[in-house]
N, C-alpha and C. Protein backbone atom coordinates (compact mmCIF):
# COMPACT_ATOMS: atom_id res chain seq x y z
N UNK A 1 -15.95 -5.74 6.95
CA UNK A 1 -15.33 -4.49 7.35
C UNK A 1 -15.46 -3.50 6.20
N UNK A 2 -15.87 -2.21 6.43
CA UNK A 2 -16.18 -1.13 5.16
C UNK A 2 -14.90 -0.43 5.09
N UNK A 3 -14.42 0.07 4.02
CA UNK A 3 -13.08 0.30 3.78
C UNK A 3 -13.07 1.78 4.29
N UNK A 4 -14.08 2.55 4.81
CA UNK A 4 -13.67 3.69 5.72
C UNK A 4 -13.09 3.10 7.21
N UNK A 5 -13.87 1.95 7.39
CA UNK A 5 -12.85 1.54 8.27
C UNK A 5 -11.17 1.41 8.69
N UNK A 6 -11.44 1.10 7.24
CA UNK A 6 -9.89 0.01 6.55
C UNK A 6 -9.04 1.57 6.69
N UNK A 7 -9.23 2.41 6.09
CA UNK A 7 -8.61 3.58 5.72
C UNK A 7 -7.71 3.83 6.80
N UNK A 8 -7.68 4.36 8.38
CA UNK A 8 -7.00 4.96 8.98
C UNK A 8 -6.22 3.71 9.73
N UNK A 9 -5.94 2.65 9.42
CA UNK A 9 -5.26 1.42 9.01
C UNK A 9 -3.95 1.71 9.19
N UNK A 10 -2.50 2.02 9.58
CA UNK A 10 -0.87 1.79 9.02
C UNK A 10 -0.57 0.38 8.45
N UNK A 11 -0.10 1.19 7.46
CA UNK A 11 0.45 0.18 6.19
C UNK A 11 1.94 -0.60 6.90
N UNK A 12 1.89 -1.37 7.45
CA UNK A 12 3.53 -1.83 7.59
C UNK A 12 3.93 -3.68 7.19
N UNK A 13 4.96 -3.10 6.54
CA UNK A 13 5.68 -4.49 6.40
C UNK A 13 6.32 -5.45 7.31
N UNK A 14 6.21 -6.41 6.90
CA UNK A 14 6.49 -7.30 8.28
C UNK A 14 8.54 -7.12 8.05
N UNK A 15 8.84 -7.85 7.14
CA UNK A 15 10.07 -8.01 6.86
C UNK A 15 10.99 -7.28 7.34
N UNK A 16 10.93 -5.93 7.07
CA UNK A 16 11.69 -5.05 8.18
C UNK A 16 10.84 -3.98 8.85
N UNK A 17 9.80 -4.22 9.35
CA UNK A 17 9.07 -3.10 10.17
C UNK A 17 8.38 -1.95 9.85
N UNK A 18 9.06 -1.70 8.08
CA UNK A 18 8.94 -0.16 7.54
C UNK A 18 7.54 0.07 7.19
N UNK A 19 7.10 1.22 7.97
CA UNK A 19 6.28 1.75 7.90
C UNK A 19 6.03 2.67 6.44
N UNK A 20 4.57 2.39 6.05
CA UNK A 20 4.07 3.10 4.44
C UNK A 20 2.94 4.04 4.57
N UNK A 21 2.82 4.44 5.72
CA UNK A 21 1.21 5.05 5.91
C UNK A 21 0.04 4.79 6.04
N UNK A 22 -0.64 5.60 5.93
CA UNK A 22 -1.93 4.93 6.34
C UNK A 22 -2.74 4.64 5.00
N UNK A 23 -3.17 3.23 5.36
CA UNK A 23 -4.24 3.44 3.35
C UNK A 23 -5.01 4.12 3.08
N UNK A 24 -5.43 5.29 3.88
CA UNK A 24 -6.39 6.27 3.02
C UNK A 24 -5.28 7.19 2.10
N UNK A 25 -3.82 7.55 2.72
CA UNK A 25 -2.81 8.08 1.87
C UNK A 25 -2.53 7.06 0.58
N UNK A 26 -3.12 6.07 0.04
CA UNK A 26 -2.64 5.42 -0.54
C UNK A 26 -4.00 4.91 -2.13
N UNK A 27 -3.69 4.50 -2.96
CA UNK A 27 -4.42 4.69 -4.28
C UNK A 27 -5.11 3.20 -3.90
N UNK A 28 -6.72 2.86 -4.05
CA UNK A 28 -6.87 1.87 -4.51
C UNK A 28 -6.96 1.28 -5.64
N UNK A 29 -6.40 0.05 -6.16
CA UNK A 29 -6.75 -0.43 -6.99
C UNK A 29 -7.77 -1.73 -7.66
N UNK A 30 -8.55 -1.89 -8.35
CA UNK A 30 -9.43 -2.69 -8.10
C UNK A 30 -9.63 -3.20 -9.57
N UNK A 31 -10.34 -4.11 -9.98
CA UNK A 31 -11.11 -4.84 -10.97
C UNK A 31 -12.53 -4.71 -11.17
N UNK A 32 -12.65 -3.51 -12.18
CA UNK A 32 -13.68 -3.29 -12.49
C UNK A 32 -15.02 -3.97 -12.74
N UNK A 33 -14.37 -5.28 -13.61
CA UNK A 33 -15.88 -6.11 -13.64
C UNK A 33 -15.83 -6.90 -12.47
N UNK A 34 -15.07 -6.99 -11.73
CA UNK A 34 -15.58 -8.20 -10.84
C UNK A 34 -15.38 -7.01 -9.19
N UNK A 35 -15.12 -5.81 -9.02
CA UNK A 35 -15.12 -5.66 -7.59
C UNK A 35 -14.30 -5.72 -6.86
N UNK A 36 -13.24 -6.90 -6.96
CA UNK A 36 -12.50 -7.41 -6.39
C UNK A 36 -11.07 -6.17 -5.83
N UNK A 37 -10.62 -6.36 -4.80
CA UNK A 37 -9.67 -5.56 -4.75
C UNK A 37 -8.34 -5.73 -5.12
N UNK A 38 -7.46 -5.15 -6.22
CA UNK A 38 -5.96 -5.87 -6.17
C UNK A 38 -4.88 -5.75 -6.06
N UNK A 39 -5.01 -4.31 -4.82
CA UNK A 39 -3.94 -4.07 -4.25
C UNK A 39 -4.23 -2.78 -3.77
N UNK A 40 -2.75 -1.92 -3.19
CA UNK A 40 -2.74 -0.57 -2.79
C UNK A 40 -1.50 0.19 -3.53
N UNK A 41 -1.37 1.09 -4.17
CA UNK A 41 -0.63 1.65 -4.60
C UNK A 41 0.06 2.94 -3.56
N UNK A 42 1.49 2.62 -3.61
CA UNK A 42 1.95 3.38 -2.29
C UNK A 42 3.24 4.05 -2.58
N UNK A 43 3.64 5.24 -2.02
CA UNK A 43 5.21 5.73 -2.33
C UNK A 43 6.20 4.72 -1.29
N UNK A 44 7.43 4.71 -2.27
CA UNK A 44 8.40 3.96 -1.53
C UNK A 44 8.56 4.57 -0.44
N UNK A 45 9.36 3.69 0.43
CA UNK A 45 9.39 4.67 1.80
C UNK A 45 10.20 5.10 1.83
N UNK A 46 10.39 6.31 2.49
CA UNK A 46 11.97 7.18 2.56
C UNK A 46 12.68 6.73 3.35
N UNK A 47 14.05 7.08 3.31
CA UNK A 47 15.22 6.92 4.03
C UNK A 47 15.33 7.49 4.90
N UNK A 48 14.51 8.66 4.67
CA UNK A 48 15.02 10.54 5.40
C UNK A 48 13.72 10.72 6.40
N UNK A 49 13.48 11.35 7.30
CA UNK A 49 12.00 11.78 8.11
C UNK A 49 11.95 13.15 7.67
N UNK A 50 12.86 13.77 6.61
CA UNK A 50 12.99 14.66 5.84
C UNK A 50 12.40 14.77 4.86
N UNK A 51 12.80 13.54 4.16
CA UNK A 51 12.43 13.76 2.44
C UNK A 51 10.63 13.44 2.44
N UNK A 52 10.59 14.69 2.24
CA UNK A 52 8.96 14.63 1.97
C UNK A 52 8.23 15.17 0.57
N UNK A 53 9.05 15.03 -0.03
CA UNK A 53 9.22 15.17 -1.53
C UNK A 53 8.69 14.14 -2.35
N UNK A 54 7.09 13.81 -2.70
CA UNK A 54 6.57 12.54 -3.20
C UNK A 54 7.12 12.60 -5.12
N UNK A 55 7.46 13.65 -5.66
CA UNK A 55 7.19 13.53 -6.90
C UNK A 55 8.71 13.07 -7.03
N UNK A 56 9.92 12.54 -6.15
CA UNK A 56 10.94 11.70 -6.40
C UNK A 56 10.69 10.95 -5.90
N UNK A 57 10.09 10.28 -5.61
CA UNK A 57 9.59 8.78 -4.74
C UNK A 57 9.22 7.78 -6.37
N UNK A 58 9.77 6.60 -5.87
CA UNK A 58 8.94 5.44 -6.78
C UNK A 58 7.76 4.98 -6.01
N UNK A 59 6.41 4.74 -6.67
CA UNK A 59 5.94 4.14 -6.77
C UNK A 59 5.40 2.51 -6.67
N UNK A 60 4.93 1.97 -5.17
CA UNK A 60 5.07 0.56 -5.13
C UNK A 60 3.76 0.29 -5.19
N UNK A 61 3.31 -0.89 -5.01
CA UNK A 61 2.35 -1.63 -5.35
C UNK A 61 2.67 -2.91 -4.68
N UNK A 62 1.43 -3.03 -3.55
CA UNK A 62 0.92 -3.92 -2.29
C UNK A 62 -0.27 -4.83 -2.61
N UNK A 63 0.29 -5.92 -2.94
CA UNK A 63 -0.82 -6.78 -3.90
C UNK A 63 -1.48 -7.25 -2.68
N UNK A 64 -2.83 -7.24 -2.83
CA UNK A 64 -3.87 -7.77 -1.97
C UNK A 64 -3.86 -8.98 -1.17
N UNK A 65 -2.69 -10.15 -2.44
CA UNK A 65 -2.50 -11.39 -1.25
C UNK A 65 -1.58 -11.01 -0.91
N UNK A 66 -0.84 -10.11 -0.78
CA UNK A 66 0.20 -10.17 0.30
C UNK A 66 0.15 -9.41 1.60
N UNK A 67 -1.05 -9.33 1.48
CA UNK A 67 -1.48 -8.80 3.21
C UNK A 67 -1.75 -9.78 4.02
N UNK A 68 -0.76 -9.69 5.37
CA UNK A 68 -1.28 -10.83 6.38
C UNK A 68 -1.85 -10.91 7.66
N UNK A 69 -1.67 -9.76 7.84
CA UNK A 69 -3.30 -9.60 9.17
C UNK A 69 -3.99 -8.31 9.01
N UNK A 70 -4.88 -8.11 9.04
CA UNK A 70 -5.77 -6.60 9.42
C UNK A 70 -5.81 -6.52 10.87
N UNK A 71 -5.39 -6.07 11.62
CA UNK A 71 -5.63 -5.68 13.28
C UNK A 71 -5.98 -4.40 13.16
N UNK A 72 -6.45 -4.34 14.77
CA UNK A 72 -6.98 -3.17 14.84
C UNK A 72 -6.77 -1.84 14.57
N UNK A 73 -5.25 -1.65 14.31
CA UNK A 73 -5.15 -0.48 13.53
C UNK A 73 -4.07 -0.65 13.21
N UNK A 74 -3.37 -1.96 12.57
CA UNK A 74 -2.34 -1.79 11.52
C UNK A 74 -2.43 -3.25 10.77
N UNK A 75 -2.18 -2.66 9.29
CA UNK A 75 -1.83 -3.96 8.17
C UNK A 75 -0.94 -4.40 8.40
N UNK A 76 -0.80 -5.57 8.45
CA UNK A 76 0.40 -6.06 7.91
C UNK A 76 0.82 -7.11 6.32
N UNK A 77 1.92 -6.48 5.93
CA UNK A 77 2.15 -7.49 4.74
C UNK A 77 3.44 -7.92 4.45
N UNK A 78 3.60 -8.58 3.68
CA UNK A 78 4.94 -9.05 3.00
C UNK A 78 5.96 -8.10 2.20
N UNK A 79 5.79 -8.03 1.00
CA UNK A 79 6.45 -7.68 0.53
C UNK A 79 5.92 -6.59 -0.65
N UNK A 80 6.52 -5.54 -1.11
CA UNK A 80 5.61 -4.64 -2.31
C UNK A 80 6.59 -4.84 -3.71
N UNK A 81 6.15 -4.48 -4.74
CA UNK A 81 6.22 -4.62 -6.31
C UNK A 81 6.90 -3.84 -6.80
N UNK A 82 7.78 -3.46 -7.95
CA UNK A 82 8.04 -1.73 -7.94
C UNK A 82 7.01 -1.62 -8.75
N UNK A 83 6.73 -0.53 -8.95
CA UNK A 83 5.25 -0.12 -9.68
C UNK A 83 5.53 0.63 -11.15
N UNK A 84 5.40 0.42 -12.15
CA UNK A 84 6.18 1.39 -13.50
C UNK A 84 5.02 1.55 -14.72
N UNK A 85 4.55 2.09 -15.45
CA UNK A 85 3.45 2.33 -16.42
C UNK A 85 3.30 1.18 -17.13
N UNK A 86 4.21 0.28 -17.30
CA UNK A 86 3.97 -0.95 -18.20
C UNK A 86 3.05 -2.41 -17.56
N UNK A 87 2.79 -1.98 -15.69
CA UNK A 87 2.57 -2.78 -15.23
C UNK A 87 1.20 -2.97 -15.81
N UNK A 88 0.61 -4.72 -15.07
CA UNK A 88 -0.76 -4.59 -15.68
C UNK A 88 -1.34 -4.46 -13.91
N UNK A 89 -0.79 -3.63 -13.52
CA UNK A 89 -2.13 -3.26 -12.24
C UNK A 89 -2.98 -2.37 -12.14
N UNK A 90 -3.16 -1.38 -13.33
CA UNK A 90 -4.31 -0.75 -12.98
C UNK A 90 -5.69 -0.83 -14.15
């Protein structure tokens, strides 16, 4: 599958349903020498259908094994990371 595919994708968690967008709204992250993909970098999700304000949002991070199906037009995964400058994900 080519990741323009992948792109118009919804990001949702299984655990409680919450929807993260679609992964083209979302940062890839990857491993330079090897290719490999190791995750998606994503804003937390809001509370509000209001707050559309990304520069107060934290920052999560959707590690690659914790995705558990690709269907036809939505991810699903487990659980996300909080994401903070000290991490080693990028």
């Amino acid at each position: 599958m080519l990741l323009s595919e992948l792109a118009e994708k919804e990001l949702i968690q299984v655990k409680d349903g919450a929807r993260y967008g679609k992964l083209a709204n979302t940062e890839l992250l990857f491993d330079p020498s090897s290719g490999k993909i190791k995750g998606f970098e994503v804003y937390q999700k809001s509370a509000s259908f209001f707050q559309v304000n990304k520069t107060n949002k934290k920052k999560e991070f959707i590690s690659w094994e914790e995705i558990i199906l690709i269907g036809k037009d939505r991810i699903l995964f487990n659980e996300t990371d909080s994401f903070n400058d000290n991490s080693d994900y990028s």
